[in-house]
Protein backbone atom coordinates (compact mmCIF):
# COMPACT_ATOMS: atom_id res chain seq x y z
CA UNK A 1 2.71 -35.88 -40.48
CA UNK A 2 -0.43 -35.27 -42.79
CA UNK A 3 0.20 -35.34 -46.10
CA UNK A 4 -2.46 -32.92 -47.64
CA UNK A 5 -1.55 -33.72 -51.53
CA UNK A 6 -3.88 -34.52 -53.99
CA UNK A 7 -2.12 -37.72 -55.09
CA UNK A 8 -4.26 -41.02 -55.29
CA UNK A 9 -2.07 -43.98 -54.66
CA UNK A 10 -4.00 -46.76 -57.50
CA UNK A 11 -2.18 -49.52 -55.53
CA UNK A 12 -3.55 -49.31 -52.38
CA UNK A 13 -7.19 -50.53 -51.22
CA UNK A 14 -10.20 -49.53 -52.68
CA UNK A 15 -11.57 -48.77 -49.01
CA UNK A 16 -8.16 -46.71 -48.68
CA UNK A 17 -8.36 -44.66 -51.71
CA UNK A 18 -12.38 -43.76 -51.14
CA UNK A 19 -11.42 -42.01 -47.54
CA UNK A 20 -13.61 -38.86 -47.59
CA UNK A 21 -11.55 -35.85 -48.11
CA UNK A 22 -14.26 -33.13 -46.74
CA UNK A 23 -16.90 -33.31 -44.02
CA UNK A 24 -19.37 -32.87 -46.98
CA UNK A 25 -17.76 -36.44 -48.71
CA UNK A 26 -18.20 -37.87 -45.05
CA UNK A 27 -21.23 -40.15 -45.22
CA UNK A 28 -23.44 -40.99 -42.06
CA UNK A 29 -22.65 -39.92 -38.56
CA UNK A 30 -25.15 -36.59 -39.30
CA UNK A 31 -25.36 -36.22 -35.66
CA UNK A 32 -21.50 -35.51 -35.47
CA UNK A 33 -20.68 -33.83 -38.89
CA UNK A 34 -23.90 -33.31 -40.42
CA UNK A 35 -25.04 -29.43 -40.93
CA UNK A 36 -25.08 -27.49 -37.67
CA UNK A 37 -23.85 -30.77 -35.52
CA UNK A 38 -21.86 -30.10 -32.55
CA UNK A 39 -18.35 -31.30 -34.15
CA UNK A 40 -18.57 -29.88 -37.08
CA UNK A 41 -19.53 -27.01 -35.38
CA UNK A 42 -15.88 -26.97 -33.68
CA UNK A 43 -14.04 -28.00 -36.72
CA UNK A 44 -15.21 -25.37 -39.11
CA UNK A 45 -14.51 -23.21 -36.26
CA UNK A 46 -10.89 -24.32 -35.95
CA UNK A 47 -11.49 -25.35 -32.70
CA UNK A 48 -11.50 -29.17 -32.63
CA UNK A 49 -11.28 -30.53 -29.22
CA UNK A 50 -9.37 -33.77 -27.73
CA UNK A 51 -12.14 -36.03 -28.51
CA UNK A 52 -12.18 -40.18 -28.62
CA UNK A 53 -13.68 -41.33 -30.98
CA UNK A 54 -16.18 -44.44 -30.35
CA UNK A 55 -17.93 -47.03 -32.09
CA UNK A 56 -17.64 -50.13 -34.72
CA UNK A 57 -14.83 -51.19 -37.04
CA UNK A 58 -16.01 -49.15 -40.21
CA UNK A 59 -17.91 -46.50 -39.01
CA UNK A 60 -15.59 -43.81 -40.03
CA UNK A 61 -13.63 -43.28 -37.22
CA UNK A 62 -10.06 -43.19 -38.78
CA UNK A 63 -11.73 -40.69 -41.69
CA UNK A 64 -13.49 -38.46 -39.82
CA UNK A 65 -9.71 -38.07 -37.62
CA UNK A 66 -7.96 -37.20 -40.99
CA UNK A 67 -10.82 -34.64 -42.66
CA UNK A 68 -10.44 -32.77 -39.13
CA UNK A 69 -6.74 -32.49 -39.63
CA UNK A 70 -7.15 -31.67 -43.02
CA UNK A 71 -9.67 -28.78 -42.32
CA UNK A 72 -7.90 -27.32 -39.56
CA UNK A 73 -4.57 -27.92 -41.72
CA UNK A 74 -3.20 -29.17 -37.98
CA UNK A 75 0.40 -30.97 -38.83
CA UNK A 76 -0.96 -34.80 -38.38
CA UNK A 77 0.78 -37.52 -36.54
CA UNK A 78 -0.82 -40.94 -36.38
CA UNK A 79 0.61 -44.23 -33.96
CA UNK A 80 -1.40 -47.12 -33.91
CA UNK A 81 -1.33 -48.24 -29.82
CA UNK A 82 -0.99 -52.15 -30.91
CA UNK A 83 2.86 -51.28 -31.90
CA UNK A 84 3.68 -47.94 -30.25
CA UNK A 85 4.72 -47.70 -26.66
CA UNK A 86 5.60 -44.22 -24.12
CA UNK A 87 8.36 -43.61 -26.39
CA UNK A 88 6.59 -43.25 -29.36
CA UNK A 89 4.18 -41.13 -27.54
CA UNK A 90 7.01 -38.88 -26.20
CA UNK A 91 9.28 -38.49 -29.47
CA UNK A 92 5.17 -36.63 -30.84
CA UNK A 93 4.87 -34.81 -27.57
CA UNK A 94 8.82 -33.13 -28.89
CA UNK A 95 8.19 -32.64 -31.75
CA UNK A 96 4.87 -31.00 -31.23
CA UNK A 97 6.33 -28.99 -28.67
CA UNK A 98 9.40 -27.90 -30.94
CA UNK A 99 6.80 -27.24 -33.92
CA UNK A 100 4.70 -24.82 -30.67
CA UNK A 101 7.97 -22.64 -30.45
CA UNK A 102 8.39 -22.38 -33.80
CA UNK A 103 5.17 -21.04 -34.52
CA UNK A 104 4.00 -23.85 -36.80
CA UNK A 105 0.41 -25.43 -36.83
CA UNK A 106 -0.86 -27.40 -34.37
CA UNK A 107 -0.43 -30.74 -34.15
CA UNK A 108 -2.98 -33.55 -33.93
CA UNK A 109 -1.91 -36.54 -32.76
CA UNK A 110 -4.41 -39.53 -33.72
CA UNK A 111 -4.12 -42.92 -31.92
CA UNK A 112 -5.95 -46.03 -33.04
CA UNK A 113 -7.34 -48.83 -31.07
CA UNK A 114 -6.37 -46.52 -27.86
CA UNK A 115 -7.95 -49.13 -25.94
CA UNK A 116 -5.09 -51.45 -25.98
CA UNK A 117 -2.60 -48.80 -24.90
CA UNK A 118 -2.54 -49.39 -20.63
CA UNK A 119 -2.74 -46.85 -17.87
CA UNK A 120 0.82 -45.63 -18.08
CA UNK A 121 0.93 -45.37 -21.44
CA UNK A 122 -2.32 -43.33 -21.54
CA UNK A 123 -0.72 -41.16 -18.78
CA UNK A 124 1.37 -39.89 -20.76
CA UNK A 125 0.00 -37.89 -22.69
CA UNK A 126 -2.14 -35.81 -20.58
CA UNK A 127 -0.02 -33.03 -19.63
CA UNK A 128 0.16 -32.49 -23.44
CA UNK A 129 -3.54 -32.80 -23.83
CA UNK A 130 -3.77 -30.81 -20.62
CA UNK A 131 -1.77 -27.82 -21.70
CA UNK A 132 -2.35 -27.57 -25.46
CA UNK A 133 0.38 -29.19 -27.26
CA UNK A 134 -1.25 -31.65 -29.45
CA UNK A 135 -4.53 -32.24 -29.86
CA UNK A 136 -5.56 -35.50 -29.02
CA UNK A 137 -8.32 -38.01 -31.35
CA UNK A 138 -8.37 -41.96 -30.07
CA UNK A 139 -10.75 -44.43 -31.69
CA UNK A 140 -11.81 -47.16 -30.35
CA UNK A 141 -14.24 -50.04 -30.69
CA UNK A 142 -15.12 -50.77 -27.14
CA UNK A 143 -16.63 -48.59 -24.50
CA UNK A 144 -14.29 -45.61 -23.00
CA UNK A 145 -16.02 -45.98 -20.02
CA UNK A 146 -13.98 -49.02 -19.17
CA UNK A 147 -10.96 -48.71 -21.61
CA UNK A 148 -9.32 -45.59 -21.54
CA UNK A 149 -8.03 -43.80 -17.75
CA UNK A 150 -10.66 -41.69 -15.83
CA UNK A 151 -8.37 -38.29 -15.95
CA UNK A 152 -7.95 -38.70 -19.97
CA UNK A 153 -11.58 -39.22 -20.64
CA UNK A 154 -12.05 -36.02 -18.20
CA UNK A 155 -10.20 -33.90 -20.82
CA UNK A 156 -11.44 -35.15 -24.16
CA UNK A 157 -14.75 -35.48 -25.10
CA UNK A 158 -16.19 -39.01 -26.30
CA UNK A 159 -18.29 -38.95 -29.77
CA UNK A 160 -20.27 -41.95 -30.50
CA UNK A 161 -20.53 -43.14 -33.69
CA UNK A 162 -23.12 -45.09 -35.57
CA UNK A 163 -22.83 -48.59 -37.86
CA UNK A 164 -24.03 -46.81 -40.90
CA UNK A 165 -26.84 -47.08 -42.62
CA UNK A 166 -27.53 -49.47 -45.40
CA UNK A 167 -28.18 -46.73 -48.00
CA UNK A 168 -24.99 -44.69 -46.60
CA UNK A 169 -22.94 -47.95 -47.66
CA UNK A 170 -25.24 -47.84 -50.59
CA UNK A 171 -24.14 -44.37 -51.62
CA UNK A 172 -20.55 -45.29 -50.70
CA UNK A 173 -20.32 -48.14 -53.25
CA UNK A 174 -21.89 -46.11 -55.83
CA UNK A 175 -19.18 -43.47 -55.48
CA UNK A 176 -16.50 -45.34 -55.57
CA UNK A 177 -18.09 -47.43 -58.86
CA UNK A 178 -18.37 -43.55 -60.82
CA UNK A 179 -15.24 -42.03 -59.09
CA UNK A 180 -12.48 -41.84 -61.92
CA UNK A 181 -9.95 -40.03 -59.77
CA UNK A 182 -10.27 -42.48 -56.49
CA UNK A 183 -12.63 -45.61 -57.21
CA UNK A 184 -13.11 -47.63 -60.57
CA UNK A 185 -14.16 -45.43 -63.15
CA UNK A 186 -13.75 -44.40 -66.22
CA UNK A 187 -13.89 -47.82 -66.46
CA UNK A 188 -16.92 -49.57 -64.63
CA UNK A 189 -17.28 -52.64 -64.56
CA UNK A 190 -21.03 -53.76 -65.12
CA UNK A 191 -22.96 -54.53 -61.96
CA UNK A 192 -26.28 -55.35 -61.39
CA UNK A 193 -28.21 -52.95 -59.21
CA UNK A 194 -29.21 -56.47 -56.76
CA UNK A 195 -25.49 -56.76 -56.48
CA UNK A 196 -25.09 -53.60 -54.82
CA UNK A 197 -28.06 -54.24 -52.90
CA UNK A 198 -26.24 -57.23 -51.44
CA UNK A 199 -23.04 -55.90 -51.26
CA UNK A 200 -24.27 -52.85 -48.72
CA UNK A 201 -26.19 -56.07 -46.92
CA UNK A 202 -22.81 -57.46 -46.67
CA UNK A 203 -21.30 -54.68 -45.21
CA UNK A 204 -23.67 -53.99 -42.61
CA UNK A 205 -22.73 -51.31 -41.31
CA UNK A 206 -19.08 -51.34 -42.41
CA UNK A 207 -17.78 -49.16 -45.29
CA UNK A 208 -14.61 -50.38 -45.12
CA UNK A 209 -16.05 -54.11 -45.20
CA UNK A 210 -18.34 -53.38 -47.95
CA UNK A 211 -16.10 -51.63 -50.32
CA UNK A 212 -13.48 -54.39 -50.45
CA UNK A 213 -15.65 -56.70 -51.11
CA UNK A 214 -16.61 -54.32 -53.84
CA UNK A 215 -12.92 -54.43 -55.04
CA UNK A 216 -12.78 -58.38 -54.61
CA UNK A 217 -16.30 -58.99 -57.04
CA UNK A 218 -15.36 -56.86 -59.49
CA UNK A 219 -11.90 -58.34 -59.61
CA UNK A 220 -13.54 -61.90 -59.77
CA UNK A 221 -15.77 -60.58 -62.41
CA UNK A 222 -13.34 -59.46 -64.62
CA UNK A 223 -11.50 -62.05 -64.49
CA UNK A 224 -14.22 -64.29 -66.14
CA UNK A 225 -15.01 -60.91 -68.20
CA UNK A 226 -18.90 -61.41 -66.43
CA UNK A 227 -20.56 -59.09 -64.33
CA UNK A 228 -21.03 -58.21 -60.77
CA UNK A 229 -24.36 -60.13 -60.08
CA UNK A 230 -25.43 -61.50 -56.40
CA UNK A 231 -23.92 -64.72 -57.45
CA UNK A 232 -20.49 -63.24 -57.38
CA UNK A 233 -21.01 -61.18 -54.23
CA UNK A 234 -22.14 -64.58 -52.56
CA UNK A 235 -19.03 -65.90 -53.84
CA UNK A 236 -16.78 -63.42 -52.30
CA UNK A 237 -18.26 -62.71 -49.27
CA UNK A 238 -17.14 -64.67 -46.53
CA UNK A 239 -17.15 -62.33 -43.63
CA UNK A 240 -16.78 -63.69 -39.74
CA UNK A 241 -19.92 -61.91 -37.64
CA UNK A 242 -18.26 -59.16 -35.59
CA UNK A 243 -17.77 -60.51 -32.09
CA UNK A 244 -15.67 -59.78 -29.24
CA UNK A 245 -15.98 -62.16 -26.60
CA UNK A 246 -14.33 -60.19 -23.97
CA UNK A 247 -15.51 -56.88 -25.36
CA UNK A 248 -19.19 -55.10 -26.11
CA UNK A 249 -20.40 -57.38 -28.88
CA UNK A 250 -20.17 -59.72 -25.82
CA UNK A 251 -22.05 -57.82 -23.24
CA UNK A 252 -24.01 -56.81 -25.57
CA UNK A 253 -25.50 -59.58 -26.87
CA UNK A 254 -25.98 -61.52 -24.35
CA UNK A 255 -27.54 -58.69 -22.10
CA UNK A 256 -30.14 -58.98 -25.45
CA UNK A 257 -30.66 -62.37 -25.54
CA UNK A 258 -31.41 -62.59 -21.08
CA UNK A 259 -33.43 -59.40 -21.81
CA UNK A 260 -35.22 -61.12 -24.61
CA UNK A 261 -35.82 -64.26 -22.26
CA UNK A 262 -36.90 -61.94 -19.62
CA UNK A 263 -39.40 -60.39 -22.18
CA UNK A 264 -41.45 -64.06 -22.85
CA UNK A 265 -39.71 -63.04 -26.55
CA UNK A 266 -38.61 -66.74 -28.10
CA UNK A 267 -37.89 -65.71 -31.45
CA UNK A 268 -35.46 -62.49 -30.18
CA UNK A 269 -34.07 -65.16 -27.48
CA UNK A 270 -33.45 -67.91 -30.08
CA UNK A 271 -31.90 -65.24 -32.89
CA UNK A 272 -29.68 -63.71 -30.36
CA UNK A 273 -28.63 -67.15 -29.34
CA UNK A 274 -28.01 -68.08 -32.60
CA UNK A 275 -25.80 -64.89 -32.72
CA UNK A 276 -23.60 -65.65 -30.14
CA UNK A 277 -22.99 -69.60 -30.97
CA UNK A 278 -22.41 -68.44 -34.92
CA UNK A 279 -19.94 -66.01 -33.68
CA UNK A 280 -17.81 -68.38 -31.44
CA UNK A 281 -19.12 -67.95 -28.27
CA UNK A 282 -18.52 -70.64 -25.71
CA UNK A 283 -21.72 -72.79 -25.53
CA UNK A 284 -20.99 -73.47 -21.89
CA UNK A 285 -20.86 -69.81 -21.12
CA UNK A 286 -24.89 -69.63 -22.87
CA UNK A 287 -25.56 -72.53 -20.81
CA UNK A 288 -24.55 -70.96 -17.11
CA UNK A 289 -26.69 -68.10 -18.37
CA UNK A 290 -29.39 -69.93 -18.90
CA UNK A 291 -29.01 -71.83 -15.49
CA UNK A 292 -29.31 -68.37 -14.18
CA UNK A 293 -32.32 -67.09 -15.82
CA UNK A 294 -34.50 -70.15 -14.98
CA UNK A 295 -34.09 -69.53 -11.01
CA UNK A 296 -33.76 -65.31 -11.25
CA UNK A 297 -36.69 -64.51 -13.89
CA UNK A 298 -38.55 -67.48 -14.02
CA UNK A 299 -37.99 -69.02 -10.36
CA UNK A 300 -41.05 -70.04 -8.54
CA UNK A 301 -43.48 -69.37 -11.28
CA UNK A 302 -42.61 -72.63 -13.00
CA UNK A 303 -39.83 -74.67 -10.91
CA UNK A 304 -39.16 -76.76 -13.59
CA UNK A 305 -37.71 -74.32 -15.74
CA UNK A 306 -34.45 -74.98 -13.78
CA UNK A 307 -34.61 -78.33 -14.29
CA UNK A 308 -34.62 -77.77 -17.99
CA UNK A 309 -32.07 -75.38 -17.80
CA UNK A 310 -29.43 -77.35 -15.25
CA UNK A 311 -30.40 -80.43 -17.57
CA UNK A 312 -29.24 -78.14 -20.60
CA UNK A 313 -26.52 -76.99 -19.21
CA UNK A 314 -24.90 -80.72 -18.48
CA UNK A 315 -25.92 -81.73 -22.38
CA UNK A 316 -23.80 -78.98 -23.63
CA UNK A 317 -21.00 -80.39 -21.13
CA UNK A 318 -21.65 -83.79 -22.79
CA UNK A 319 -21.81 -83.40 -26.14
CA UNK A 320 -20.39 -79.79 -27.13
CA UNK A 321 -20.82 -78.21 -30.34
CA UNK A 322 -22.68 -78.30 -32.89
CA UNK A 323 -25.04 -80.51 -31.77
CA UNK A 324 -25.39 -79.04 -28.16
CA UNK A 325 -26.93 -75.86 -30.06
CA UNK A 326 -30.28 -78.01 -30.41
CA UNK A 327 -30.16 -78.52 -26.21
CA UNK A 328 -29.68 -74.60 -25.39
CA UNK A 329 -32.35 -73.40 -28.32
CA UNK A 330 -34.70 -75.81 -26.63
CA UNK A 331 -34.12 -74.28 -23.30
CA UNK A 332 -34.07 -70.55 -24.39
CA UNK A 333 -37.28 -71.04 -25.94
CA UNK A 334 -38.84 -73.11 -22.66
CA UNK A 335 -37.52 -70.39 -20.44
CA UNK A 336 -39.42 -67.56 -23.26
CA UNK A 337 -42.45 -69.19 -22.83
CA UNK A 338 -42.41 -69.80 -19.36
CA UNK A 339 -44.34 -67.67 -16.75
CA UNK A 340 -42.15 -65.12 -15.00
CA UNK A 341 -41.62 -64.79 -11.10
CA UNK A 342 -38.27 -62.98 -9.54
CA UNK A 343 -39.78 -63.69 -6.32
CA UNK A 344 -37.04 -66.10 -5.10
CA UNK A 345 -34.75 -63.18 -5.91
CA UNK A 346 -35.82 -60.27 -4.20
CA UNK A 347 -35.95 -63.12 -1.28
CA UNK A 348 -33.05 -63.34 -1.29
CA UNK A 349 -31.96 -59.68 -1.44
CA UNK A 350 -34.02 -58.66 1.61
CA UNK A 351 -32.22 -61.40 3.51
CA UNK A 352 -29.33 -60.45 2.67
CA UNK A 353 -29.61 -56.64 3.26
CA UNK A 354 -31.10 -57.73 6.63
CA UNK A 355 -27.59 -60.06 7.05
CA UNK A 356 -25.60 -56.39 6.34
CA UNK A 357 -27.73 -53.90 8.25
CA UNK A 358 -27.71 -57.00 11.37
CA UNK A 359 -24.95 -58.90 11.42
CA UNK A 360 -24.38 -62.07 12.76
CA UNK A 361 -27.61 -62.20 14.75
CA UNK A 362 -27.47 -65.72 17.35
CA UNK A 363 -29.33 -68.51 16.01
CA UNK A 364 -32.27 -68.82 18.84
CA UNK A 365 -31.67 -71.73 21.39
CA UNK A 366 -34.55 -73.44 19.97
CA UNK A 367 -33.10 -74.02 16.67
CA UNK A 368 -29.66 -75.22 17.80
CA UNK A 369 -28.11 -78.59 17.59
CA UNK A 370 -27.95 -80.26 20.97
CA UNK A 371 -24.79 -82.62 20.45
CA UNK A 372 -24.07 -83.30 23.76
CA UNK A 373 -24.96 -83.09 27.63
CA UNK A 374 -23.30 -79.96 27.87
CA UNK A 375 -24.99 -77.96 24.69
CA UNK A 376 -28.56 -79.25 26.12
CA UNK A 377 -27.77 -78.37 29.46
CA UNK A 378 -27.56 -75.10 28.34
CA UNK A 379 -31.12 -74.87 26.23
CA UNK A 380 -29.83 -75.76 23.35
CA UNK A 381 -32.91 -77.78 21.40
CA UNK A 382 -34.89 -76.96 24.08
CA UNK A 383 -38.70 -76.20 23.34
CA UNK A 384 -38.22 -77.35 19.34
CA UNK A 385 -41.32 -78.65 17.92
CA UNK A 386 -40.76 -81.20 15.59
CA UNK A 387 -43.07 -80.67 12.55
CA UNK A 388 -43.64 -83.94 11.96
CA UNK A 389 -45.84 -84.19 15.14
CA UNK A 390 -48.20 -82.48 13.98
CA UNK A 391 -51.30 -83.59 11.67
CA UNK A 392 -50.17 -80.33 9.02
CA UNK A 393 -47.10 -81.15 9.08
CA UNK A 394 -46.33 -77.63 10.19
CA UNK A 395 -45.47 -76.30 13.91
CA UNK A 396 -47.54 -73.86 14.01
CA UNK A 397 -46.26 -71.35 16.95
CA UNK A 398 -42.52 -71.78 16.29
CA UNK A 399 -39.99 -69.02 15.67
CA UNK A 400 -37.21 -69.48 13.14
CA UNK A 401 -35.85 -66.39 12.47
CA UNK A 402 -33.74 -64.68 15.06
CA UNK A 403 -35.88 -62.38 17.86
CA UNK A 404 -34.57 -59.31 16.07
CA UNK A 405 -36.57 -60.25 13.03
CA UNK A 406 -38.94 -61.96 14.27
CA UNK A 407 -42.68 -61.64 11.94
CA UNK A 408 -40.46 -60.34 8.91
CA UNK A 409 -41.23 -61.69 5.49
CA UNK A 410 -38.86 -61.75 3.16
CA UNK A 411 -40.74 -63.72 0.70
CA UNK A 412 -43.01 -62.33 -0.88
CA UNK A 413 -45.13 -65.20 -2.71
CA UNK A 414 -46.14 -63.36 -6.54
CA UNK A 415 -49.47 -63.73 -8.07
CA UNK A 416 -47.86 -66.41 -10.64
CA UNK A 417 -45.93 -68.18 -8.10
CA UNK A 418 -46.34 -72.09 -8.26
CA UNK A 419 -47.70 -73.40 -5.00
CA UNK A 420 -47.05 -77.01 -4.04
């Protein structure tokens, strides 16, 4: 349950110990808790609904859960869904239900990373949610949409949250440098106002991120009785870039970086390739991508583009990383300048609705492959002109597509389309 004392623990992180107690100590996420905001609204009202709450590591998520609790004073249970299972979930649902009876406050039953829990284990909770007996917050870091159970998200509402600002991680660190009760006053150590700079930089985005490497520079710096200057945030700031490869940051990115492509944008293509690569991302996974782009947004308007990007794609099979990174900048930035033509695509998907809506239509006699007496006794081949036999090198009065489509165009040749 929520523990509503006072009581700082000194041992524990300084990310830990800075948790905002009040929705006025909350920083960022204005559009959620800021004056007159729709959730704030509800929780002042003592009326906080089942909610999920959505967005990056850092963000607040975890915080903003315990402030509502605290506000409401609901009776505050917390299970992380990496090491609880149904029976975790159903000794809550008891007790909440006991506590109901009783005439006791609400509870509010908070579950991190309620992504990883699976269907069954989200099940269970909704009659709960359903009927009243706890109150449900998730967080998460990747999109409800896909991660948590159609009927849950139907009765809880999703709040997105923000990567906070870099003043709002600003303001953070400066708290927690004057805060004598929670952060690292009365005694300060001396920082230079650069470092903090750099240290919000750092965090980008991420509070939690930001203030521990706030803890870990002033520890370094004290223990060479210096200051916090750049230097020593550069020294203790060795952060991995925030990437999921089977999550958003994934989709994300590279839905930028084929967008950015798309766009005839080489710097955004070659900085959001760079992002991906830096991150981990599987260099033969960039490569298919790129494959793809050259024949769906650059196609016809300069062929060669997929021979750049197929001859890409087998360097990075070669050679690998690092060195392979050189191969798929070169073709990202090719394909960025190149001119643009789906034209070979929307071919294709008019032929293929026409295969759908059609069927199997009969190839026409004409067309078909007379293999022996028997096929060409029965027209097969019959009345084929042979292109070659003519000075254009085209038969001009022959039919190739089936009767029932017969004078449809399915290409449509665009104004930037190469023509041989």
């Amino acid at each position: 349950m929520f523990d509503d004392s006072q009581a700082v623990d000194r041992s524990a992180p300084l990310a830990a110990r800075m948790r905002p107690r009040t929705l006025d100590e909350v920083v960022g996420q204005s559009h959620l808790v800021g004056a007159d905001a729709p959730l704030r609204r509800a929780i002042e009202a003592d009326a906080p609904p089942s909610c999920i709450l959505w967005g990056p590591p850092g963000s607040g998520k975890t915080s903003i859960a315990r402030v509502i609790a605290r506000v409401t004073n609901a009776r505050f249970a917390t299970l992380s869904a990496v090491s609880s299972g149904v029976a975790d979930l159903r000794k809550v649902i008891a007790a909440a239900e006991t506590g109901r009876r009783d005439g006791l406050a609400r509870t509010m039953l908070f579950i991190d990373e309620i992504h990883r829990f699976n269907k069954a284990q989200q099940d269970a909770v909704l009659h709960a949610v359903e009927d009243g007996t706890i109150t449900l917050i998730g967080a998460t870091t990747e999109n409800p949409s896909f991660e948590v159970v159609a009927p849950l998200l139907s009765r809880a509402r999703v709040f997105k949250l923000e990567p906070l600002e870099h003043e709002d991680v600003k303001s953070l660190l400066v708290r927690a440098l004057n805060d004598a009760d929670r952060g690292l006053a009365p005694n300060p150590p001396l920082i230079e106002p650069d470092a903090i700079d750099a240290l919000a930089t750092f965090g980008a985005g991420d509070a939690r991120v930001a203030l521990n490497a706030l803890e870990a520079a002033v520890r370094d710096a004290r223990a060479q009785d210096a200051s916090v200057t750049v230097e020593t945030v550069q020294t203790v700031a060795q952060r991995a870039l925030p990437y999921d490869k089977g999550g958003d940051a994934h989709f994300d990115t590279i839905s930028a970086f084929i967008k950015s492509v798309r766009g005839s944008d080489p710097d955004a293509a070659v900085y959001w390739l760079a992002r991906m690569l830096e991150a981990g991302e599987d260099p033969m996974f960039v490569a298919r991508r790129i494959v793809i782009l050259a024949a769906e947004d650059i196609g016809l308007a300069d062929p060669q583009a997929l021979s750049v990007a197929v001859a890409a794609q087998q360097a990075t099979h070669l050679i690998g990383i690092p060195e392979c990174t050189l191969v798929l900048s070169e073709a990202a930035i090719y394909l960025a300048r190149a001119p643009k033509s789906n034209s070979a695509m929307k071919a294709y998907s008019a032929a293929s609705a026409a295969v759908r809506e059609l069927g199997a239509l009969p190839v026409p006699l004409h067309l078909r492959n007379a293999a022996t007496g028997l096929m060409a006794a029965h027209g097969y081949g019959r009345g084929y002109q042979y292109a070659h036999d003519y000075d254009s090198g085209v038969a001009p009065d022959q039919q190739h597509l089936p009767d029932e489509l017969a004078g449809t165009s399915f290409y449509q040749q665009g104004e930037r389309d190469f023509t041989p």
